[in-house]
C-alpha atoms as a PDB file:
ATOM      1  CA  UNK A   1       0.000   0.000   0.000  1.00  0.00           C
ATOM      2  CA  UNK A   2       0.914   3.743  -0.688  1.00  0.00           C
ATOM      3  CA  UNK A   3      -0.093   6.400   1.097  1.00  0.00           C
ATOM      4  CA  UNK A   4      -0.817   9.907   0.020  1.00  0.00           C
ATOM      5  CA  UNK A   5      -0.684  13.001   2.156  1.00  0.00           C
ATOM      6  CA  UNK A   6      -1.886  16.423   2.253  1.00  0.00           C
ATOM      7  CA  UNK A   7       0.766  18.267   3.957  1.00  0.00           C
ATOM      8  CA  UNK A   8      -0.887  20.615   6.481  1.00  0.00           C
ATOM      9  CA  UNK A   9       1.089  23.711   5.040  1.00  0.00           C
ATOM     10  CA  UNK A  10      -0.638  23.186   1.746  1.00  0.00           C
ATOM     11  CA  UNK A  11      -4.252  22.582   3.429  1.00  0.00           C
ATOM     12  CA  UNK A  12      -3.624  25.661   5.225  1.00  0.00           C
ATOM     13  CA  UNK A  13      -2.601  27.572   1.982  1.00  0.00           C
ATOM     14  CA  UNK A  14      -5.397  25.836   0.053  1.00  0.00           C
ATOM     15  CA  UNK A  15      -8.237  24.935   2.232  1.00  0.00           C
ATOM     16  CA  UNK A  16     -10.656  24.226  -0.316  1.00  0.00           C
ATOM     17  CA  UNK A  17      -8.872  21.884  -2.752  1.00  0.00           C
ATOM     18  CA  UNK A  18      -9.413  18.637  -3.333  1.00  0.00           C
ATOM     19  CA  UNK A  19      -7.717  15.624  -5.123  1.00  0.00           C
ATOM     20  CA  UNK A  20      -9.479  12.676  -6.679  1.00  0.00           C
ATOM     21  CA  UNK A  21      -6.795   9.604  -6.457  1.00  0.00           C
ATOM     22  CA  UNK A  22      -8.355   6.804  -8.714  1.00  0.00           C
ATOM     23  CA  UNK A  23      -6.353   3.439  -8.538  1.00  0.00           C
ATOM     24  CA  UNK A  24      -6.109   1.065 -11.377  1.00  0.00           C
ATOM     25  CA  UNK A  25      -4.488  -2.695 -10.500  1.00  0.00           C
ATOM     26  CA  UNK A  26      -4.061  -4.974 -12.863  1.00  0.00           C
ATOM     27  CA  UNK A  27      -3.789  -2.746 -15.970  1.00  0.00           C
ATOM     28  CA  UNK A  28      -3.361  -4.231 -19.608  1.00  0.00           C
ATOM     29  CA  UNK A  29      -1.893  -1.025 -21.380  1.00  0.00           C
ATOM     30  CA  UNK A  30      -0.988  -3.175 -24.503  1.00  0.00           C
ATOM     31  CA  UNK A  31      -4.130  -3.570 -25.840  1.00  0.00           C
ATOM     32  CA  UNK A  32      -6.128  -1.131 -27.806  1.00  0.00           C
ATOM     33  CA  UNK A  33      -9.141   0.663 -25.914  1.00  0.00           C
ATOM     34  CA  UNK A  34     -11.616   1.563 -27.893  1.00  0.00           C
ATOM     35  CA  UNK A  35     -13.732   3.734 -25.626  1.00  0.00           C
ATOM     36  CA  UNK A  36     -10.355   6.079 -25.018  1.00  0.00           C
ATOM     37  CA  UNK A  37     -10.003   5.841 -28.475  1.00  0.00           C
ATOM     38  CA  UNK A  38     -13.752   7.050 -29.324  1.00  0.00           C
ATOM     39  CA  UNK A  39     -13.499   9.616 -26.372  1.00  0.00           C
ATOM     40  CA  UNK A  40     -10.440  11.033 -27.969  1.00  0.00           C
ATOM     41  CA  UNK A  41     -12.152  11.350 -31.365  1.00  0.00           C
ATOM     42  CA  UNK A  42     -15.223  12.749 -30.219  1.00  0.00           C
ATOM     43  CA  UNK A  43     -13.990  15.804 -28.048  1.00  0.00           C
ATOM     44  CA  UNK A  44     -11.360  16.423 -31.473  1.00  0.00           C
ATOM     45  CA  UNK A  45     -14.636  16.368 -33.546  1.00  0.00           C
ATOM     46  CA  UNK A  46     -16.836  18.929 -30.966  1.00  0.00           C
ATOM     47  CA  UNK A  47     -13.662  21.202 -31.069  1.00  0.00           C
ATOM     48  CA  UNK A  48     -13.210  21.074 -35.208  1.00  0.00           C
ATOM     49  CA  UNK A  49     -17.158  21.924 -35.319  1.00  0.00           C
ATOM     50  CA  UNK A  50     -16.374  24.421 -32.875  1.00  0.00           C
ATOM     51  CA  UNK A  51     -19.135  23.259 -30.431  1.00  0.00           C
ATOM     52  CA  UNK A  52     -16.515  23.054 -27.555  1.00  0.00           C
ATOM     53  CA  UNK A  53     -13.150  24.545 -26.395  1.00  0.00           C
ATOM     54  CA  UNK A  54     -10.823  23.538 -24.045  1.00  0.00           C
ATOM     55  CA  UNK A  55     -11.080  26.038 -20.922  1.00  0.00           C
ATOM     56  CA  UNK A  56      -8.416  28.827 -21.283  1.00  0.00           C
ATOM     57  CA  UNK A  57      -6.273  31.071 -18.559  1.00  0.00           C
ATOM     58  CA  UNK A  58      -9.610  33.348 -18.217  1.00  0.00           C
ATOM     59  CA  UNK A  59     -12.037  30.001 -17.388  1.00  0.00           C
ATOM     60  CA  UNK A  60     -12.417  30.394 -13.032  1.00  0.00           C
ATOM     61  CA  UNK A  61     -10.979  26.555 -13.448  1.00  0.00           C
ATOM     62  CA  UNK A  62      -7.489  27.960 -14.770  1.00  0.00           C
ATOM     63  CA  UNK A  63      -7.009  31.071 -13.168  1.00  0.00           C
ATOM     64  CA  UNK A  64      -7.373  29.253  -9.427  1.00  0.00           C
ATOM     65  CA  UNK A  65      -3.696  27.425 -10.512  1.00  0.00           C
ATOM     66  CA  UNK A  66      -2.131  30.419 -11.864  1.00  0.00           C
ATOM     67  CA  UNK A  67      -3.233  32.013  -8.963  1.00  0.00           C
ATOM     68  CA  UNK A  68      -2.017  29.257  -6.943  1.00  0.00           C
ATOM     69  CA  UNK A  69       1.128  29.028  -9.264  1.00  0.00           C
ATOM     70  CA  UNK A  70       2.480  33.046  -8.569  1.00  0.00           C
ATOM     71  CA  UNK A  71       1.787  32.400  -4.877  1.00  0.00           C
ATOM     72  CA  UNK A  72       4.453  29.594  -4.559  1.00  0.00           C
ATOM     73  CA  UNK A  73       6.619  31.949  -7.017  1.00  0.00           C
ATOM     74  CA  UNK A  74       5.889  30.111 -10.404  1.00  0.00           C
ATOM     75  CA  UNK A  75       5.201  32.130 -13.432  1.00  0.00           C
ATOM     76  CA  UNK A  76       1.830  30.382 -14.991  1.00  0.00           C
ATOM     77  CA  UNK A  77       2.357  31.703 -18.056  1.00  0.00           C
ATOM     78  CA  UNK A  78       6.073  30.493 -18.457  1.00  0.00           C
ATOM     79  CA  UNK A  79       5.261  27.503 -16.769  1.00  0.00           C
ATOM     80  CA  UNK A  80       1.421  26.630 -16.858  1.00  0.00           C
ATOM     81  CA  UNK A  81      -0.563  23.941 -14.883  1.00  0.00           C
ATOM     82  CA  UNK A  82      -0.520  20.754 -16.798  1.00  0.00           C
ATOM     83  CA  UNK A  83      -4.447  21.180 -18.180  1.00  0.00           C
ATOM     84  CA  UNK A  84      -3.826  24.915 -19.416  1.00  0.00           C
ATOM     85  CA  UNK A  85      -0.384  23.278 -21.546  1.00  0.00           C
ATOM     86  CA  UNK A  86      -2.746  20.633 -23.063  1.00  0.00           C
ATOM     87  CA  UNK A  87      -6.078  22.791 -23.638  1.00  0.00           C
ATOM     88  CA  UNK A  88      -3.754  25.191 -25.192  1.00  0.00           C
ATOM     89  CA  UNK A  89      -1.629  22.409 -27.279  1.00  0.00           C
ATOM     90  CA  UNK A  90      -5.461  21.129 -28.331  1.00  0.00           C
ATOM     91  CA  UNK A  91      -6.779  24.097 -29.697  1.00  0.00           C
ATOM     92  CA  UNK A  92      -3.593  24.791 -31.713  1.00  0.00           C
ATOM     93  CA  UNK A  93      -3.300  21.923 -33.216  1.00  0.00           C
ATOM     94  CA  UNK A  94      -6.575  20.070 -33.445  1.00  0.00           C
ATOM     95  CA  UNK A  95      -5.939  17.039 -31.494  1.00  0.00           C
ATOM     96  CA  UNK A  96      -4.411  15.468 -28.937  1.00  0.00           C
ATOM     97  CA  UNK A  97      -1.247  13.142 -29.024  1.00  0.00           C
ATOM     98  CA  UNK A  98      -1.567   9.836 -28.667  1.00  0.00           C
ATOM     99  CA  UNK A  99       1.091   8.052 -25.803  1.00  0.00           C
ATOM    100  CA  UNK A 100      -0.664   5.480 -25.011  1.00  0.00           C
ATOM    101  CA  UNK A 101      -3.646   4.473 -23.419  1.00  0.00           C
ATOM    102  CA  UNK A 102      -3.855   4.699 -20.018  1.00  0.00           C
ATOM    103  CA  UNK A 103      -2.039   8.581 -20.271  1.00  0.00           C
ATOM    104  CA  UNK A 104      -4.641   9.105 -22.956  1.00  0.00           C
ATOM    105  CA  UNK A 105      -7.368   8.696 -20.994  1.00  0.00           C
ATOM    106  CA  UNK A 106      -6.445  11.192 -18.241  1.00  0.00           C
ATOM    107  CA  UNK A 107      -5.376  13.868 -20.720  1.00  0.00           C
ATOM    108  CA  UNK A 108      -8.795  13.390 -22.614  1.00  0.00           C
ATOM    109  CA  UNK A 109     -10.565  13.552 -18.980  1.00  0.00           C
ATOM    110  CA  UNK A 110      -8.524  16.693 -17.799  1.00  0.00           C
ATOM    111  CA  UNK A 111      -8.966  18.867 -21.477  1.00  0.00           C
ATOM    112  CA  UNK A 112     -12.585  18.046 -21.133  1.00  0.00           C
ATOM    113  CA  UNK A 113     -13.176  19.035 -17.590  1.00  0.00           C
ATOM    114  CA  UNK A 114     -10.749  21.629 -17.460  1.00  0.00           C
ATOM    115  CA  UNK A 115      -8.879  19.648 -14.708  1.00  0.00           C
ATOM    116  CA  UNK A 116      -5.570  18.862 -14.083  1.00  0.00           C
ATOM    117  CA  UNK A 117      -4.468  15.365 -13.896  1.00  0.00           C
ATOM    118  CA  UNK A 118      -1.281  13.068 -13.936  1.00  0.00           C
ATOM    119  CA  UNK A 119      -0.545   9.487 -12.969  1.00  0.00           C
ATOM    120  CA  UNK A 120       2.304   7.835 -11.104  1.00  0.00           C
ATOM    121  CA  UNK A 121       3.136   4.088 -11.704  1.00  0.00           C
ATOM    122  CA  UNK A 122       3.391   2.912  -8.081  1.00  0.00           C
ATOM    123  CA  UNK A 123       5.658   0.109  -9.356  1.00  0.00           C
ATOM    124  CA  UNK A 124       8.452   2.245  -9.269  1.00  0.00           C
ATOM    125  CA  UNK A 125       7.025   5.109  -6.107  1.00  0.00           C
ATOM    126  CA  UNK A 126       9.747   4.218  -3.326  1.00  0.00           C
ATOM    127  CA  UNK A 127       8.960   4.117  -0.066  1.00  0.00           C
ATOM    128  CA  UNK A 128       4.876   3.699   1.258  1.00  0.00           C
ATOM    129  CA  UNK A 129       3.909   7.874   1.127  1.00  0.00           C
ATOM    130  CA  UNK A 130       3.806  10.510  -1.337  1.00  0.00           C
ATOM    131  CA  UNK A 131       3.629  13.841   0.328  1.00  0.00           C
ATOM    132  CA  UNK A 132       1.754  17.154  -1.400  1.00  0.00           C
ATOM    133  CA  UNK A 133       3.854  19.400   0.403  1.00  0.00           C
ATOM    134  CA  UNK A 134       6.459  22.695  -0.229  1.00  0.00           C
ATOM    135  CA  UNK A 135       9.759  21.957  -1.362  1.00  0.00           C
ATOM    136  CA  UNK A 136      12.730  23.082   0.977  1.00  0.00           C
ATOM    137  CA  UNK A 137      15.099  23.385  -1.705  1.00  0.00           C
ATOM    138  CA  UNK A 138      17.602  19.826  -1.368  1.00  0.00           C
ATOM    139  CA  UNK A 139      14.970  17.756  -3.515  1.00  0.00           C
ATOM    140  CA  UNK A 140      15.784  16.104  -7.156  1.00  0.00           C
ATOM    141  CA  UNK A 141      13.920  15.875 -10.190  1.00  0.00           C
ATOM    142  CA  UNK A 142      14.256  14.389 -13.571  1.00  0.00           C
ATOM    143  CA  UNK A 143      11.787  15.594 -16.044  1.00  0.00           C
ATOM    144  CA  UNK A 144       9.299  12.839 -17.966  1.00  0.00           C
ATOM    145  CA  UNK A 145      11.491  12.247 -21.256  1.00  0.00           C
ATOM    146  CA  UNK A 146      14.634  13.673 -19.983  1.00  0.00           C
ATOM    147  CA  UNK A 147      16.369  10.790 -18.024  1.00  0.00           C
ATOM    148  CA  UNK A 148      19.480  12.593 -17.718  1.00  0.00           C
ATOM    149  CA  UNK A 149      18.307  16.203 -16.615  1.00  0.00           C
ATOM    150  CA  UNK A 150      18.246  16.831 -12.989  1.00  0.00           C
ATOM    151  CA  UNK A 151      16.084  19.575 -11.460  1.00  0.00           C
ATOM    152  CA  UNK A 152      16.176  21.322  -8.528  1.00  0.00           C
ATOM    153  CA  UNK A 153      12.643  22.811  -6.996  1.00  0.00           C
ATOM    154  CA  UNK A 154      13.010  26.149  -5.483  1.00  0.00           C
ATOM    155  CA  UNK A 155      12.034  26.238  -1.658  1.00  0.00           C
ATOM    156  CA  UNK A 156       8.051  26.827  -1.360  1.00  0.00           C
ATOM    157  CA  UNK A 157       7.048  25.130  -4.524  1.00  0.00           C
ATOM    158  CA  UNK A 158       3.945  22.581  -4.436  1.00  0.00           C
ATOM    159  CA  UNK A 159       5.748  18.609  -5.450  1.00  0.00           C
ATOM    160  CA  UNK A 160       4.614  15.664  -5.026  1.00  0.00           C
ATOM    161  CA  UNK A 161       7.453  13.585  -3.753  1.00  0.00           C
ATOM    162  CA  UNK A 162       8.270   9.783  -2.559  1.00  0.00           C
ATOM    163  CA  UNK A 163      11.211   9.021  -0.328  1.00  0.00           C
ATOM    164  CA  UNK A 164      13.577   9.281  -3.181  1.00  0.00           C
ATOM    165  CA  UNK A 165      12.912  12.828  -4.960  1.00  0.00           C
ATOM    166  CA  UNK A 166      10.521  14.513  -6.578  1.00  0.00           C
ATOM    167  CA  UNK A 167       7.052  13.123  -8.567  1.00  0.00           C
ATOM    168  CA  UNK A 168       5.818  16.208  -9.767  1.00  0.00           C
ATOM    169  CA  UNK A 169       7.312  19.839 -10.285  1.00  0.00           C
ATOM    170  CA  UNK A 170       5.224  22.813  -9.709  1.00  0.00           C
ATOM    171  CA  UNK A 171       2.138  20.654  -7.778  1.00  0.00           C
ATOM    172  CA  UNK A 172       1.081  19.700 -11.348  1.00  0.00           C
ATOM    173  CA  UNK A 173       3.196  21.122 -14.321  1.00  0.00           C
ATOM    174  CA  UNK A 174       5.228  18.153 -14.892  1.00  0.00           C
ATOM    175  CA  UNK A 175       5.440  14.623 -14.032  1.00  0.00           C
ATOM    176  CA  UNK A 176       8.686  13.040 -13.424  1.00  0.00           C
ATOM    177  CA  UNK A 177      10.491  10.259 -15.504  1.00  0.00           C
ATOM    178  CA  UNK A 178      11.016   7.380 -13.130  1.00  0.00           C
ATOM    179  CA  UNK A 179       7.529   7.017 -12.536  1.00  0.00           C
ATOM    180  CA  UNK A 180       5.667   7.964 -15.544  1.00  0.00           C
ATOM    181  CA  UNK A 181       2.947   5.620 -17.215  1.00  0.00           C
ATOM    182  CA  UNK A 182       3.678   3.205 -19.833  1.00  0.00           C
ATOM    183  CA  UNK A 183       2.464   0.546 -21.729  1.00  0.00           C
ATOM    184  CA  UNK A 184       3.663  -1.852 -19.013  1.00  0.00           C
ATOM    185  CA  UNK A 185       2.659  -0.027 -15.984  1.00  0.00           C
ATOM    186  CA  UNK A 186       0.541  -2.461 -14.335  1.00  0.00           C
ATOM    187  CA  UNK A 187      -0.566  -0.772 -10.825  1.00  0.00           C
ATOM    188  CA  UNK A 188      -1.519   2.975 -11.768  1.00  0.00           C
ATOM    189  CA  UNK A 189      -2.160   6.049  -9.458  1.00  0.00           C
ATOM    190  CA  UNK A 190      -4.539   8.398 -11.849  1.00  0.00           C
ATOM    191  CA  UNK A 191      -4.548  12.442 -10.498  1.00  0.00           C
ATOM    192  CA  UNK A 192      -7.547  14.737 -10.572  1.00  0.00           C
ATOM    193  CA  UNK A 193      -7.360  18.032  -8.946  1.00  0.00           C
ATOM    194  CA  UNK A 194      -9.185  21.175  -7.987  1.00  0.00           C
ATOM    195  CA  UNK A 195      -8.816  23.984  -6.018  1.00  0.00           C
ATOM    196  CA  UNK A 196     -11.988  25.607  -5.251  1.00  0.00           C
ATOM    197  CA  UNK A 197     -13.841  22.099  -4.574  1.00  0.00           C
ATOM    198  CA  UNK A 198     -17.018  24.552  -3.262  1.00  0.00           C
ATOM    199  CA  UNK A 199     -17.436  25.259  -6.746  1.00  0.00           C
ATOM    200  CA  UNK A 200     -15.886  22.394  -8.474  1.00  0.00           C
ATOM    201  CA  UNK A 201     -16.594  19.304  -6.379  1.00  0.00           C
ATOM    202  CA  UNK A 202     -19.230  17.491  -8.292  1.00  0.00           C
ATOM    203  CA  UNK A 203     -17.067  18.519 -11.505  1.00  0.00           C
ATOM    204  CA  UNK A 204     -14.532  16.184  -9.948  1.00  0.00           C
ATOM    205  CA  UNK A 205     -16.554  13.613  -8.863  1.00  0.00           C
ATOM    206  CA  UNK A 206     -18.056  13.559 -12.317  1.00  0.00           C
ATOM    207  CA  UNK A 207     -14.339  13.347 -13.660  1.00  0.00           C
ATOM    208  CA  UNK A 208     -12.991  10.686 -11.386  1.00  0.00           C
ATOM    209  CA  UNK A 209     -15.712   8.740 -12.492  1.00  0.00           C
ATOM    210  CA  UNK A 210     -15.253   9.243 -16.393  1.00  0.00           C
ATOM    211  CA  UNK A 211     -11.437   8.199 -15.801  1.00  0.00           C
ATOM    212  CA  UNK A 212     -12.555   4.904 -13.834  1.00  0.00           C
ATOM    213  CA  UNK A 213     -15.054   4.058 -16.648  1.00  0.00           C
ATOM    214  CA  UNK A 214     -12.153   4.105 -18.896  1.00  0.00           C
ATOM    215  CA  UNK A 215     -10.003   2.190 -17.208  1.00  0.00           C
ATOM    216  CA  UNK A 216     -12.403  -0.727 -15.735  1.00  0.00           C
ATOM    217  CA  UNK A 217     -12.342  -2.713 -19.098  1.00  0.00           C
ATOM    218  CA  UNK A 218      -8.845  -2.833 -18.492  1.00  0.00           C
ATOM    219  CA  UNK A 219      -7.768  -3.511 -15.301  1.00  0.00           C
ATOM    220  CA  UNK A 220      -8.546  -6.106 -12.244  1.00  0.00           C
ATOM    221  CA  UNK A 221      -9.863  -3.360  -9.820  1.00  0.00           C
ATOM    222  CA  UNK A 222     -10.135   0.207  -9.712  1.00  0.00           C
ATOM    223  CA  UNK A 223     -11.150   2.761  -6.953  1.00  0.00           C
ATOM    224  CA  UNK A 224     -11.513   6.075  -5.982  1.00  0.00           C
ATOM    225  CA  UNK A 225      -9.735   7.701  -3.460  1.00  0.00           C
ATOM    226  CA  UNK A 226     -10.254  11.387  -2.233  1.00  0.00           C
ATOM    227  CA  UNK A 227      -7.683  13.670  -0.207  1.00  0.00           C
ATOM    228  CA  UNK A 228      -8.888  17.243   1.434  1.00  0.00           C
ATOM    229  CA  UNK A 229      -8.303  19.542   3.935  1.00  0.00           C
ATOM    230  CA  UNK A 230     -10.592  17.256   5.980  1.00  0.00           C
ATOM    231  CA  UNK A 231      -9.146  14.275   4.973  1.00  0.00           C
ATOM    232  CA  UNK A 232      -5.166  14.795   4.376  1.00  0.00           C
ATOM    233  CA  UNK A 233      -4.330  11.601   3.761  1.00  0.00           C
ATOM    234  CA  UNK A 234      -5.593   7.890   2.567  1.00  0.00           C
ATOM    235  CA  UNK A 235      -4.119   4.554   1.196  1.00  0.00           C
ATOM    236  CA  UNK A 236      -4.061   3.560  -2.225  1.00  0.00           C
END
């Protein structure tokens, strides 16, 4: 089992986020899926007859990271939340790229419900917690794709981070390499988030659930976690 935790710094700064953990055991990533597949299609086909767009920096979703971004001293527009990258990536070019299935179905979910979202493979998360908390400055990270680049987070950014460095840069800009998704990964850790969960909350219940319905056809078991203020911490 791995726990995560909501640092009680971070609570404090952010009382009213939440974080929808949704578990996948069991996964078969080598396979096709068609329902990602038709998912993908469908939201590139309501943005081409212009009946949707991906939320931008002035959608209330967005502008509670980059707020949330410039108060840790991150520049959102010079490094943006993971969903603002992709929405933005989306409605340049048309369509989303294709990594593989499992990643594909959290970056169709988080596009379409203006959401942020990652994944860690807990095959390869060291130690049994991964803390949501500031960065004090001694931490390493190597980007996803970059295998031999190592990062340093300032002191005060949001990470997630395992007993061995850092998960994800900038609470949810980047991923890291050593425990990104692939075809292989077998025992999955799926990300929603939100920070104004007053507003948003059924958005990311609604979410979590799209993301499981993907991934049941695939996988032994899947669940749904939740972390909050109220609840800083549960086992995945």
């Amino acid at each position: 089992m791995t726990d995560f935790r909501l640092s009680a710094a971070v609570a404090d700064a952010f009382p009213d986020a939440r974080i929808a953990l949704i578990t996948a055991t069991g996964l078969r990533g080598n396979a096709p899926w068609p329902h990602t597949a038709t998912a993908l299609e469908e939201l590139e086909r309501q943005l081409a007859d212009g009946a949707w767009q991906p939320a931008d920096e002035t959608d209330p979703r967005i502008e509670s990271w980059h707020a949330a971004y410039r108060s840790f001293g991150t520049n959102p527009r010079r490094t943006r939340p993971s969903v603002d990258a992709l929405g933005r990536r989306l409605a340049k070019k048309g369509g989303l790229p294709r990594i593989n299935p499992a990643v594909d179905s959290y970056n169709c979910v988080s596009v379409r419900h203006g959401l942020p979202a990652g994944a860690f493979d807990l095959d390869h998360v060291t130690g049994d917690l991964v803390d949501i908390r500031h960065a004090d400055g001694t931490e390493s990270f190597t980007p996803l794709g970059e295998p031999d680049t190592v990062e340093v987070p300032k002191p005060g950014e949001i990470i997630y981070a395992d007993t061995t460095g850092v998960l994800t840069r900038h609470w949810n800009h980047r991923d890291a390499h050593r425990t990104r998704v692939t075809e292989d990964s077998t025992r999955v850790a799926f990300i929603l988030e939100t920070l104004q969960a007053t507003r948003d909350g059924d958005l990311l219940t609604a979410a979590a659930e799209e993301l499981r319905g993907l991934l049941d056809p695939h996988a032994e078991q899947t669940a749904v976690h939740h972390l909050s203020p109220a609840r800083p911490r549960t086992a995945v």
